[in-house]
Every structure is written in structure tokens, then in C-alpha cells.
PDB file of N, CA and C in Angstrom:
ATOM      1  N   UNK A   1      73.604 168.129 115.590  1.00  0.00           N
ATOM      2  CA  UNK A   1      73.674 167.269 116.754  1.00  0.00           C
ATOM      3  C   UNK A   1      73.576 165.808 116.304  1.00  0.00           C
ATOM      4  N   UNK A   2      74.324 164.930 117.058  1.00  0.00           N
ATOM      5  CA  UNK A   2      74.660 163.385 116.584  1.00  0.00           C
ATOM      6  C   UNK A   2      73.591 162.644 117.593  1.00  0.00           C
ATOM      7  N   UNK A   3      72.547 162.075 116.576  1.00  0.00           N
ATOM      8  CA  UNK A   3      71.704 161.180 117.255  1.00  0.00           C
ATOM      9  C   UNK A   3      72.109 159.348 117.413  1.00  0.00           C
ATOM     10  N   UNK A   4      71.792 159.285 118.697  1.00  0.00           N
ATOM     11  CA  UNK A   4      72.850 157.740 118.758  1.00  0.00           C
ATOM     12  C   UNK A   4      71.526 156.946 119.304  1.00  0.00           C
ATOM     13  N   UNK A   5      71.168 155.895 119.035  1.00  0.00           N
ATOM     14  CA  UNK A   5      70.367 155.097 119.848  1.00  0.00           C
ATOM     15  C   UNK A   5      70.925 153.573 119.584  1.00  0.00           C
ATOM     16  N   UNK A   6      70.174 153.307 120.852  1.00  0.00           N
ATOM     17  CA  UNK A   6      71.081 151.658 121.098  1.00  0.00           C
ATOM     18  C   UNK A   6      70.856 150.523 120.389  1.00  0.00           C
ATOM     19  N   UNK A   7      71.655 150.139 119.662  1.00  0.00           N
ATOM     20  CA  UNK A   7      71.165 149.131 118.889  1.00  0.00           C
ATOM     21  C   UNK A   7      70.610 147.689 118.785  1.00  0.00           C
ATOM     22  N   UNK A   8      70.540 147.723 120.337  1.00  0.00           N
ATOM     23  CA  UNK A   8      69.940 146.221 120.950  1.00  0.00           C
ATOM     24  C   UNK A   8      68.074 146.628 121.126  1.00  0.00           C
ATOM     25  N   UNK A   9      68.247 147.578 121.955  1.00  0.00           N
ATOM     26  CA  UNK A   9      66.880 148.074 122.791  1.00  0.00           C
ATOM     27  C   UNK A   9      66.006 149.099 121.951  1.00  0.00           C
ATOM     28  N   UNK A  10      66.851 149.942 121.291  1.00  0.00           N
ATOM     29  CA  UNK A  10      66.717 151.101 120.524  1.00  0.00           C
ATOM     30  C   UNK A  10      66.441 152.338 121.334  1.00  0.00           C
ATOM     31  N   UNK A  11      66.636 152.597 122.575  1.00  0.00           N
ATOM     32  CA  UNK A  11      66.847 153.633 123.265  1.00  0.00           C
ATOM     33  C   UNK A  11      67.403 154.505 122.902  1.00  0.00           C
ATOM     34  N   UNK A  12      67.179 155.924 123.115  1.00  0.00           N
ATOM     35  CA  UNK A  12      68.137 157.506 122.142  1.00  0.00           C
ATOM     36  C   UNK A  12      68.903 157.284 123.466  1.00  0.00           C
ATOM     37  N   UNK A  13      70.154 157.542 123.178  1.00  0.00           N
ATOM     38  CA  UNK A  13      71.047 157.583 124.274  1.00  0.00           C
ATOM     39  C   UNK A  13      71.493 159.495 123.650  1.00  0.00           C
ATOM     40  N   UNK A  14      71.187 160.083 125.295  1.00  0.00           N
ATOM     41  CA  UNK A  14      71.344 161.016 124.931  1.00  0.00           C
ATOM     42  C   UNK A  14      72.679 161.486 125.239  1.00  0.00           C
ATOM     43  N   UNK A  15      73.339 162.731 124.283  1.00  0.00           N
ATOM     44  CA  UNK A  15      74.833 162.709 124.392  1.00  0.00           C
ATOM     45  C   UNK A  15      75.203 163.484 125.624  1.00  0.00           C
ATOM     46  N   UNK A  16      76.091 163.478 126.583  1.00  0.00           N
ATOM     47  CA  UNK A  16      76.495 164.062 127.816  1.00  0.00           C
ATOM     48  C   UNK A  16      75.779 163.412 129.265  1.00  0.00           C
ATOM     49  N   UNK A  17      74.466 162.853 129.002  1.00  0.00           N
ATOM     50  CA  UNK A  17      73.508 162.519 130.044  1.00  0.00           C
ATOM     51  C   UNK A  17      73.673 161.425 130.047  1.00  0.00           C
ATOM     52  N   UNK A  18      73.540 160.143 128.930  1.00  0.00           N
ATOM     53  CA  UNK A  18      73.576 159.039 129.132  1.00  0.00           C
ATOM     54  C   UNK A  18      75.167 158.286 128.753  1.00  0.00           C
ATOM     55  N   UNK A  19      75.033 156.952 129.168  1.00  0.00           N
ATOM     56  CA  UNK A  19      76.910 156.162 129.092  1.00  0.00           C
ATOM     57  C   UNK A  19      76.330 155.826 127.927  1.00  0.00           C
ATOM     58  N   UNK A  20      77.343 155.660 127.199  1.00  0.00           N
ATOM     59  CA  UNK A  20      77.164 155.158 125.654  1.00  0.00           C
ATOM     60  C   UNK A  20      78.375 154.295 125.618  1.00  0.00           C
ATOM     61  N   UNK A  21      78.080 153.265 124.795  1.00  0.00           N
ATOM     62  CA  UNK A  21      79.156 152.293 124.674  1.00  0.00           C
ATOM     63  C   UNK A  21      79.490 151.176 123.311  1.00  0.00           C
ATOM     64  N   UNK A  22      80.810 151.426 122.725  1.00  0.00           N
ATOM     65  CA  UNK A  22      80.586 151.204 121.476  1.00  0.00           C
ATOM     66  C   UNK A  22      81.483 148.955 121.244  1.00  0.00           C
ATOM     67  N   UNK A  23      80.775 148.545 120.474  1.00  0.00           N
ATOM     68  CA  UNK A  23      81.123 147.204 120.561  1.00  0.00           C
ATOM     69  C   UNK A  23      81.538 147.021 119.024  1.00  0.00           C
ATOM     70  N   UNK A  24      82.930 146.912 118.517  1.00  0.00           N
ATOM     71  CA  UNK A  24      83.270 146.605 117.146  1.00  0.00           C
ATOM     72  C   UNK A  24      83.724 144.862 117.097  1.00  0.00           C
ATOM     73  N   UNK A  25      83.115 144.237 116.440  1.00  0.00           N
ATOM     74  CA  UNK A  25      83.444 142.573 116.374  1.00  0.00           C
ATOM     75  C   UNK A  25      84.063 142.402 114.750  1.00  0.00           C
ATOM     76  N   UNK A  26      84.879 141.736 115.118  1.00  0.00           N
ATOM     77  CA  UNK A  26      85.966 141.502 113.569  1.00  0.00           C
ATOM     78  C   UNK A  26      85.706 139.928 113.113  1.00  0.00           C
ATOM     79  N   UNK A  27      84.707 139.991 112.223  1.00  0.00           N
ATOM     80  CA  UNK A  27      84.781 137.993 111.595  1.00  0.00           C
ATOM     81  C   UNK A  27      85.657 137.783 110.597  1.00  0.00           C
ATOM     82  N   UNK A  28      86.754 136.645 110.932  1.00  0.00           N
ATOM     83  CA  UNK A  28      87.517 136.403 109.857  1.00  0.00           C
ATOM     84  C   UNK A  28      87.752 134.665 109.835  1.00  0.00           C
ATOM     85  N   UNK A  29      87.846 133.921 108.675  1.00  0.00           N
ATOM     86  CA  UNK A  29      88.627 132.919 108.765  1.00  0.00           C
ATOM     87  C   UNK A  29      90.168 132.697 109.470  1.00  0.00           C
ATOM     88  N   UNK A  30      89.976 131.626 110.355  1.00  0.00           N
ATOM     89  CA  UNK A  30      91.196 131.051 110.904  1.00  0.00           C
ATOM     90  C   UNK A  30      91.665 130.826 109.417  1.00  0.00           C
ATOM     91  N   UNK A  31      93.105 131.331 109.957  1.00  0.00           N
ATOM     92  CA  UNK A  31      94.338 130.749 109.057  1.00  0.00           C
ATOM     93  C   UNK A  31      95.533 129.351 109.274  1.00  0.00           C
ATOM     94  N   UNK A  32      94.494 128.785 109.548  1.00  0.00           N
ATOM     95  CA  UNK A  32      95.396 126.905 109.852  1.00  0.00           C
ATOM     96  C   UNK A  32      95.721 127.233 108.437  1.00  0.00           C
ATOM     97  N   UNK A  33      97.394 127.187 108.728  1.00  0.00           N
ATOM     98  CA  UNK A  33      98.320 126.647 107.175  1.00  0.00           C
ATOM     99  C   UNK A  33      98.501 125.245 107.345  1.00  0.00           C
ATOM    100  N   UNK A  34      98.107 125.475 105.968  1.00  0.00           N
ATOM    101  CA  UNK A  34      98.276 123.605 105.351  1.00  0.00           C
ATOM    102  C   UNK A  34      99.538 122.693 105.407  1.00  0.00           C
ATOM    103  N   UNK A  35      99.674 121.887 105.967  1.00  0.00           N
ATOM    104  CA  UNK A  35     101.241 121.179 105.569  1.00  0.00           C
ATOM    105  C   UNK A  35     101.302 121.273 104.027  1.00  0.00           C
ATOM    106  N   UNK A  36     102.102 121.406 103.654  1.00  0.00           N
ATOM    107  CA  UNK A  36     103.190 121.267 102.011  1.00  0.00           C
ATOM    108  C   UNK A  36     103.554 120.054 101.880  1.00  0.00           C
ATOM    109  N   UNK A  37     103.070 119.544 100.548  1.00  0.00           N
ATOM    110  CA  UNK A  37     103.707 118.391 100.370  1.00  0.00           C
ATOM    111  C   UNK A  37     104.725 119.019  99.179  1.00  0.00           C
ATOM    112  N   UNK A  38     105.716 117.381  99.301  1.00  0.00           N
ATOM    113  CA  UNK A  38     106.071 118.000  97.423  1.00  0.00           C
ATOM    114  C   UNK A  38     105.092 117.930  96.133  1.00  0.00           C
ATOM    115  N   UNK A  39     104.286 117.172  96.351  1.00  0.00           N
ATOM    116  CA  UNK A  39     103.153 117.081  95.060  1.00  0.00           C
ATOM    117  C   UNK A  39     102.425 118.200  94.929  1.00  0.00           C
ATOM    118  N   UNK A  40     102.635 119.283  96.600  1.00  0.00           N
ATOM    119  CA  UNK A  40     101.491 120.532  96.285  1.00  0.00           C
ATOM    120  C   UNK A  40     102.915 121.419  95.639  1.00  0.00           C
ATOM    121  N   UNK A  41     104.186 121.556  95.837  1.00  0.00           N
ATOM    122  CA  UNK A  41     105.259 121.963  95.279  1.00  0.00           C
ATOM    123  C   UNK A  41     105.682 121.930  93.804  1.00  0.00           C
ATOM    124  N   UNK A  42     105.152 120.360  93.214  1.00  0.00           N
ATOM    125  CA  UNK A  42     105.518 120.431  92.023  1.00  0.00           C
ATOM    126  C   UNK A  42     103.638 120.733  91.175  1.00  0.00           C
ATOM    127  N   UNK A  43     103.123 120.590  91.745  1.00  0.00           N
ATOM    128  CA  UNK A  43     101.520 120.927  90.881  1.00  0.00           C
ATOM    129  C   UNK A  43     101.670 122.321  90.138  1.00  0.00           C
ATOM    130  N   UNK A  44     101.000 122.542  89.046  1.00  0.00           N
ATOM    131  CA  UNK A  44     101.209 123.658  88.373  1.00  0.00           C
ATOM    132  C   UNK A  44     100.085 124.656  88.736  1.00  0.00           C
ATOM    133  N   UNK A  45     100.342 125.434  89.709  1.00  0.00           N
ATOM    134  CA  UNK A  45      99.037 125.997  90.255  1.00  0.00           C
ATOM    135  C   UNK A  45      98.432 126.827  89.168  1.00  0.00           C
ATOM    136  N   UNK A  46      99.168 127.801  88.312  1.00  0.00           N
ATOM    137  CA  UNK A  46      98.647 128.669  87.570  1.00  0.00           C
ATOM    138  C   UNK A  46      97.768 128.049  86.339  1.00  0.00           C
ATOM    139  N   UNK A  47      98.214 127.076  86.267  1.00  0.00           N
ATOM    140  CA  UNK A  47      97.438 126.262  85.321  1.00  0.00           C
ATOM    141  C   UNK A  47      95.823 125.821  86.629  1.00  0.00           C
ATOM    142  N   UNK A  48      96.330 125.575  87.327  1.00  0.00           N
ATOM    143  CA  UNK A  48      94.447 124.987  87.978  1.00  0.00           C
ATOM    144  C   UNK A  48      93.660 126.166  87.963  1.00  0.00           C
ATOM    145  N   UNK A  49      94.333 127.508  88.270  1.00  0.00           N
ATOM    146  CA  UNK A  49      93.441 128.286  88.311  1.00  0.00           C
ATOM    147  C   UNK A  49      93.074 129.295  87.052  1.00  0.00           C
ATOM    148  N   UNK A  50      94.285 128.785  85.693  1.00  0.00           N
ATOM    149  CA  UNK A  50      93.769 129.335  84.363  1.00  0.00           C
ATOM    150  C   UNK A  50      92.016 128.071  83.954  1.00  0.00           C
ATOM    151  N   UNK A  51      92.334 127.028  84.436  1.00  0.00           N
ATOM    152  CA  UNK A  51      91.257 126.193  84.248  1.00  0.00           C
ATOM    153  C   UNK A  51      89.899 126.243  84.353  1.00  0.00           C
ATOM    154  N   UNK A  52      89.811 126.824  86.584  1.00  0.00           N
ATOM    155  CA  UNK A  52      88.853 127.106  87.200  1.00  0.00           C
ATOM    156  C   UNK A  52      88.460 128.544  86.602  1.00  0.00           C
ATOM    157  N   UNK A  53      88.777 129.386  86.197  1.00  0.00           N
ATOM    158  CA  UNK A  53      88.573 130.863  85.675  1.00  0.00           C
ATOM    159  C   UNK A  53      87.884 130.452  84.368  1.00  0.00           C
ATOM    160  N   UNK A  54      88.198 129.404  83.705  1.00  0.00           N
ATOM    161  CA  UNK A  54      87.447 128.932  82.147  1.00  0.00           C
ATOM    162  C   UNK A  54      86.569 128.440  82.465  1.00  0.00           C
ATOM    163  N   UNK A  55      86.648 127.640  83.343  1.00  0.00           N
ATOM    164  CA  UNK A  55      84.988 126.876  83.275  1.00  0.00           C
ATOM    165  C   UNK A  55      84.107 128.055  84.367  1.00  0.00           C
ATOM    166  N   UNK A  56      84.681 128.722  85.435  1.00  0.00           N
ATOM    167  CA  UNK A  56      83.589 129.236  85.514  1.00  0.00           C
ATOM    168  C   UNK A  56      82.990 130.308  84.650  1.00  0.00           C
ATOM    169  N   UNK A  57      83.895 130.415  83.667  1.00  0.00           N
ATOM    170  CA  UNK A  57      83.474 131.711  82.687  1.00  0.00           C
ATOM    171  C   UNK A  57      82.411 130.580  81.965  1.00  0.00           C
ATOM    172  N   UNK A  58      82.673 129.517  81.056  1.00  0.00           N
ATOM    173  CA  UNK A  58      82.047 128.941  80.692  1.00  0.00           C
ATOM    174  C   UNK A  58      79.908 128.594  81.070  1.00  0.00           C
ATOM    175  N   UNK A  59      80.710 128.420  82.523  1.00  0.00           N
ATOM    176  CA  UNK A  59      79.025 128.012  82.919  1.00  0.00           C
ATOM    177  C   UNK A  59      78.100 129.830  83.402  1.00  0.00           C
ATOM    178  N   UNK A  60      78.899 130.936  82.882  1.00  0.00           N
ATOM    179  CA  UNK A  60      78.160 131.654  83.165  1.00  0.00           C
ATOM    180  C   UNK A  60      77.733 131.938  84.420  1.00  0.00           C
ATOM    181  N   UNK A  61      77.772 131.350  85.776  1.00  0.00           N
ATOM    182  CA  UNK A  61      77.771 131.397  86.821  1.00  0.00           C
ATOM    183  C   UNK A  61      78.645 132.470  87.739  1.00  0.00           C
ATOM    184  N   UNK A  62      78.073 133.155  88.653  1.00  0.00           N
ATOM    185  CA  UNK A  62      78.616 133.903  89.395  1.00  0.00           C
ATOM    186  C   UNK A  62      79.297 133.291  90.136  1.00  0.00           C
ATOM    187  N   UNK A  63      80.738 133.831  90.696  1.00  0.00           N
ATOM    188  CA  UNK A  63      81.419 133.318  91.456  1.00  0.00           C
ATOM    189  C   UNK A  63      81.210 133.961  92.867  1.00  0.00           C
ATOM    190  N   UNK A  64      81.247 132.426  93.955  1.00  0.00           N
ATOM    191  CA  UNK A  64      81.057 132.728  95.058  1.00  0.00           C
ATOM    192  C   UNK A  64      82.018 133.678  96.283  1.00  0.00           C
ATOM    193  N   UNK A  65      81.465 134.805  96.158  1.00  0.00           N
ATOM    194  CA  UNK A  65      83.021 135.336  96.705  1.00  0.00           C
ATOM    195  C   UNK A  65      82.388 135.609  98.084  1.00  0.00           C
ATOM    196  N   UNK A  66      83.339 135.305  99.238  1.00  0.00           N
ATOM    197  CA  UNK A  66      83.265 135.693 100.593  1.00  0.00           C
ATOM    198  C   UNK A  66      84.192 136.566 101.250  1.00  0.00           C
ATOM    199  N   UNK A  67      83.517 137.469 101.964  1.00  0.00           N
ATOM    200  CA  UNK A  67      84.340 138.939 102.190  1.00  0.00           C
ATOM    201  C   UNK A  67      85.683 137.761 102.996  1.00  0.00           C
ATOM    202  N   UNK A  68      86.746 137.874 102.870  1.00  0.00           N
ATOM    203  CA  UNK A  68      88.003 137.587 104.076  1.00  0.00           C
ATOM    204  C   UNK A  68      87.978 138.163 105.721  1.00  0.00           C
ATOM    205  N   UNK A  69      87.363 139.217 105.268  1.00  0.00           N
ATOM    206  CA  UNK A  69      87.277 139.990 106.956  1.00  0.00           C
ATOM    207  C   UNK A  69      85.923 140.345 106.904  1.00  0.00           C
ATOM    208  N   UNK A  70      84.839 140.965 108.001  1.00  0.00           N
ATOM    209  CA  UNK A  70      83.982 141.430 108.079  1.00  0.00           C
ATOM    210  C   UNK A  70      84.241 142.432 109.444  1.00  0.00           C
ATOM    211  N   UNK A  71      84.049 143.378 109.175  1.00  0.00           N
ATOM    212  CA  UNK A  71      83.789 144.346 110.808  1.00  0.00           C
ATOM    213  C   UNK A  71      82.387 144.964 110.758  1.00  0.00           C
ATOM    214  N   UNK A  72      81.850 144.848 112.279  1.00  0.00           N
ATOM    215  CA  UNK A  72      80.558 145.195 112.756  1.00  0.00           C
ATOM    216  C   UNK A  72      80.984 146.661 113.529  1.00  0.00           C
ATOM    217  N   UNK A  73      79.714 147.340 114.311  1.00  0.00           N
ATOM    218  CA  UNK A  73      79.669 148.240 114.863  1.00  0.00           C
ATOM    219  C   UNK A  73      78.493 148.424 115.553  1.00  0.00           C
ATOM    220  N   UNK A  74      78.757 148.542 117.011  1.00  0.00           N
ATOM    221  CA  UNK A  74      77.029 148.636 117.571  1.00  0.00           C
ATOM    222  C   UNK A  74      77.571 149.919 118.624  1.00  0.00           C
ATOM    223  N   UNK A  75      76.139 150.279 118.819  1.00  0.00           N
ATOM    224  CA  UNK A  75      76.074 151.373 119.783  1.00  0.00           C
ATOM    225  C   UNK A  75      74.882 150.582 120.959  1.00  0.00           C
ATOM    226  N   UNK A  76      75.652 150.617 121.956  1.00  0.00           N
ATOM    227  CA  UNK A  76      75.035 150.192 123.019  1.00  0.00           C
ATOM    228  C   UNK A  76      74.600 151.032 124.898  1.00  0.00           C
ATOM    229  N   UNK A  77      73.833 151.313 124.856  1.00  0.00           N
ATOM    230  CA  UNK A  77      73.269 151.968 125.769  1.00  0.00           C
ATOM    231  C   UNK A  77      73.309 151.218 127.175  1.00  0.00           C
ATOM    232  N   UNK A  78      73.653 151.768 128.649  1.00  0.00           N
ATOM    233  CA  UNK A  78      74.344 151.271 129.736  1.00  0.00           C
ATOM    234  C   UNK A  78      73.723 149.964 130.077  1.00  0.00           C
ATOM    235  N   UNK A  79      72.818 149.357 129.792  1.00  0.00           N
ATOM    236  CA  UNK A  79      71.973 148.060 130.276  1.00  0.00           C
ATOM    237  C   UNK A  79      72.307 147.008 129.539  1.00  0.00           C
ATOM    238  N   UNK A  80      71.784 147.735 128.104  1.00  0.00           N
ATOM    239  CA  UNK A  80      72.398 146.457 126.944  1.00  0.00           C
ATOM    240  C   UNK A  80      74.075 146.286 127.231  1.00  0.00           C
ATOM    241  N   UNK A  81      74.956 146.937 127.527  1.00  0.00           N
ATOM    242  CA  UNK A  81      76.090 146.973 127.511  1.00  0.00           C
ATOM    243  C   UNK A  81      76.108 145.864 128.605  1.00  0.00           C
ATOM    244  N   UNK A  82      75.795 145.613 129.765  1.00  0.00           N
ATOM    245  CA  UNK A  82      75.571 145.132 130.747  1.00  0.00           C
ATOM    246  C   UNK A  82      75.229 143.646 130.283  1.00  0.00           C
ATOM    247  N   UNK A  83      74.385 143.393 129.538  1.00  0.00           N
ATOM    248  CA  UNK A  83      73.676 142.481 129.236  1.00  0.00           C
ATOM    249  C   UNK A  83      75.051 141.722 128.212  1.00  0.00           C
ATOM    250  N   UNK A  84      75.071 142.400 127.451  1.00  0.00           N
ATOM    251  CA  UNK A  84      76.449 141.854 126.243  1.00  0.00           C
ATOM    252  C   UNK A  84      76.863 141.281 126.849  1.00  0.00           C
ATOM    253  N   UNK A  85      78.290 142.030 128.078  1.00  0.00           N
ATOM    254  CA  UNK A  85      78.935 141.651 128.710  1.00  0.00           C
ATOM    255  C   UNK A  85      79.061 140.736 129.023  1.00  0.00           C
ATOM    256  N   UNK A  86      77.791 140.470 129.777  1.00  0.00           N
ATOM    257  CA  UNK A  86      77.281 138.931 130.852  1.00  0.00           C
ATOM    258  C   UNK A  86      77.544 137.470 129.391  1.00  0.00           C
ATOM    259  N   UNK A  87      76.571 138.030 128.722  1.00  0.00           N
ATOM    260  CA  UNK A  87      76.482 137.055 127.189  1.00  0.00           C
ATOM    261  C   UNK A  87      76.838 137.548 126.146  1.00  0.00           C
ATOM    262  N   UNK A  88      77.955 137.628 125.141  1.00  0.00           N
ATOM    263  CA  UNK A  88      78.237 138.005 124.240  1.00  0.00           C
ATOM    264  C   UNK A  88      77.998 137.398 123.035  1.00  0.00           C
ATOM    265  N   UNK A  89      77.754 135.961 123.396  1.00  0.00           N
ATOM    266  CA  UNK A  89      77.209 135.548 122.324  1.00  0.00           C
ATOM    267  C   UNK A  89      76.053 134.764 122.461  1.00  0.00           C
ATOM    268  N   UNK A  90      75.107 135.191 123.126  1.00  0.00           N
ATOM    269  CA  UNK A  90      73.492 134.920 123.268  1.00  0.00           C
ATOM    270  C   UNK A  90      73.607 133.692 123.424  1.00  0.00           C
ATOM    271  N   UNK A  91      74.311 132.942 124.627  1.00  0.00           N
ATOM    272  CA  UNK A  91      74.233 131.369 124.291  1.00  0.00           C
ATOM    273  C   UNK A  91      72.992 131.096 125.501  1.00  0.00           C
ATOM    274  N   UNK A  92      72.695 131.645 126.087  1.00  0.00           N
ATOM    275  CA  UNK A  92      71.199 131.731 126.999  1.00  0.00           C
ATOM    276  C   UNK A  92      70.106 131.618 126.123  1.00  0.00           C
ATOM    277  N   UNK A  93      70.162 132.602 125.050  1.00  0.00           N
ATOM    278  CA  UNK A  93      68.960 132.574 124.348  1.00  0.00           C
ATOM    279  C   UNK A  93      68.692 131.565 123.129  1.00  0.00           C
ATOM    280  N   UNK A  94      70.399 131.184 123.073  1.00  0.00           N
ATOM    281  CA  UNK A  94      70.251 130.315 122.097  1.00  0.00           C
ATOM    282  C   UNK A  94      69.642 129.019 122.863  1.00  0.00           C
ATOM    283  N   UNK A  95      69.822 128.607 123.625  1.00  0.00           N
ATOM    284  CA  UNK A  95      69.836 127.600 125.163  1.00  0.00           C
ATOM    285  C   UNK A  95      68.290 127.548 124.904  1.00  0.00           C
ATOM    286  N   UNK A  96      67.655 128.901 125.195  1.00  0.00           N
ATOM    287  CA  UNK A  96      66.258 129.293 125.588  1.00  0.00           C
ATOM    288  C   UNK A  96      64.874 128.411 124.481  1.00  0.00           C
ATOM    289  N   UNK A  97      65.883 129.103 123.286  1.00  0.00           N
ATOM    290  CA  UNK A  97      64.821 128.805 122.327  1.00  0.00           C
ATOM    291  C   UNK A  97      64.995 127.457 121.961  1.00  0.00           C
ATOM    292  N   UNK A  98      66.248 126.860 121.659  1.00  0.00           N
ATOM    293  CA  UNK A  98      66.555 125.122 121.561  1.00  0.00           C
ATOM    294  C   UNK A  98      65.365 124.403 122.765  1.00  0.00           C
ATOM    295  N   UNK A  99      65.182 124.870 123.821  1.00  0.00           N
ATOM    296  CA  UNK A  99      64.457 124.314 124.765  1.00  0.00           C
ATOM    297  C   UNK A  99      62.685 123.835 124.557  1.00  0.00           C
ATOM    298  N   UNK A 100      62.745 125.560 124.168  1.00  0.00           N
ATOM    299  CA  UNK A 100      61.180 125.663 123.565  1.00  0.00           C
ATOM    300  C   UNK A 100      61.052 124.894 122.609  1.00  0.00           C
ATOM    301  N   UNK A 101      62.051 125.165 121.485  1.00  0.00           N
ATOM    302  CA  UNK A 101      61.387 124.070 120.166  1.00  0.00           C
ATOM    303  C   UNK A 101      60.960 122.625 120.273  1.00  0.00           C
ATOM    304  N   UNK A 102      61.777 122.098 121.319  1.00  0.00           N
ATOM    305  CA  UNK A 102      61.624 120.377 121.699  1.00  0.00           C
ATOM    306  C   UNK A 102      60.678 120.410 122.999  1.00  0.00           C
ATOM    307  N   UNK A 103      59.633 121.829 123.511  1.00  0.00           N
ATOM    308  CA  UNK A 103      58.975 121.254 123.826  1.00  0.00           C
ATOM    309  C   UNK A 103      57.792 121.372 123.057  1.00  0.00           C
ATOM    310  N   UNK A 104      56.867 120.149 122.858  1.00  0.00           N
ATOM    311  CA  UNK A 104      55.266 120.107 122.200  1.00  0.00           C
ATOM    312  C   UNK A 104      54.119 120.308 122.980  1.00  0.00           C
ATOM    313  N   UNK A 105      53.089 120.896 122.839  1.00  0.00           N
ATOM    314  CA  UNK A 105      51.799 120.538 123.440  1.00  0.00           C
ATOM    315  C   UNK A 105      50.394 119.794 122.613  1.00  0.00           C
ATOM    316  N   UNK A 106      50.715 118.905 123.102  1.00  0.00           N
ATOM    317  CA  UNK A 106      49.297 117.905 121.926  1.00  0.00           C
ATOM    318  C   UNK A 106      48.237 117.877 122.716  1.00  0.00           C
ATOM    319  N   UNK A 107      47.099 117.966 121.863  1.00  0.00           N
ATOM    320  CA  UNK A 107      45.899 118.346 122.900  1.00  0.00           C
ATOM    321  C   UNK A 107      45.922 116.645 122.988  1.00  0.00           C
ATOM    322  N   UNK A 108      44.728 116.686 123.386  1.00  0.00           N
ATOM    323  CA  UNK A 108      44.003 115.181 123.865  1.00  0.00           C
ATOM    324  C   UNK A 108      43.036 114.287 123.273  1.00  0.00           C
ATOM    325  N   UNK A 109      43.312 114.753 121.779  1.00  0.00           N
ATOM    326  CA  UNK A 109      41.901 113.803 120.792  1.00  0.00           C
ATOM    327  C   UNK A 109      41.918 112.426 120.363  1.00  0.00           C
TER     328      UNK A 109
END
């Protein structure tokens, strides 16, 4: 038997009895293409990047690699689903807590 619980609330959403509801989000870089010049036309690319491959071999340093795509997966139970919906990207709570931080309480000494 497939145990599912919600990944906001953590509720067991049970299978047949309860709505279950699944949320997949895809992060990727925008692809704004660059205008072309002729100077990026005549540059010898294979040479910049036989270069960059030497020196970073050189400094021993790991290279920074960032996935191109990322995909998520949530399991969401009928309330949280509800809740997503309304805010999908928590800008209430982001709202919420920006609020709190700028406010202070100084006692009176």
C-alpha cells in the first residue's frame, strides 16, 4: 500500500477517502538570446574555452555547475491545495515576515 502525506501540513492523505493533489514546478533559466555582433562572429570561441578549461584546471578549483532545469514534486492534501492556489508563491508570508522584521520593541531604559 502507497503511503502519501501532504507535503505542506504533513497530513496522511488517505488513498480512496481523501482528494490528493499533485503540484510539479519546472525552474529554468530564461533564454533571452543575445544580439550577434560580428566581433562575437569572428572571436575564436574554442580557443576561450580551451583557455577557461586550463586555468580552471590550473587553480584546482571546482567548477561551478548549475543544473539548466530543475523539477519539483509535492503532494498536497485538499486544504493545502486550496491554500497554494490562493498563493503560489507565498507572497503573503513573504509580506508577513518583511513586516515583522522592521518592526522593533525597545524597552524603556
Amino acid at each position: 500500500m502507497i503511503h502519501v502525506t501532504c507535503d505542506l501540513c504533513g497530513k496522511e492523505i488517505q488513498p480512496g477517502e481523501d482528494q490528493h493533489y499533485v503540484v510539479r514546478i519546472e525552474v529554468y533559466a530564461s533564454g533571452d538570446p543575445a544580439e550577434l555582433t560580428d566581433e562575437d562572429l569572428d572571436e575564436d570561441h574554442m580557443e576561450t574555452l580551451k583557455q577557461e578549461l586550463e586555468d580552471l584546471e590550473a587553480s584546482g578549483a571546482e567548477p561551478d555547475v548549475v543544473p539548466r532545469c530543475e523539477s519539483f514534486r509535492y503532494d498536497l492534501c485538499a486544504a493545502c491545495r486550496q491554500r497554494f492556489a490562493k498563493d503560489p508563491l507565498a507572497r503573503h508570508e513573504i509580506k508577513t515576515a518583511k513586516k515583522e522584521a522592521s518592526t522593533f520593541d525597545f524597552s524603556e531604559n
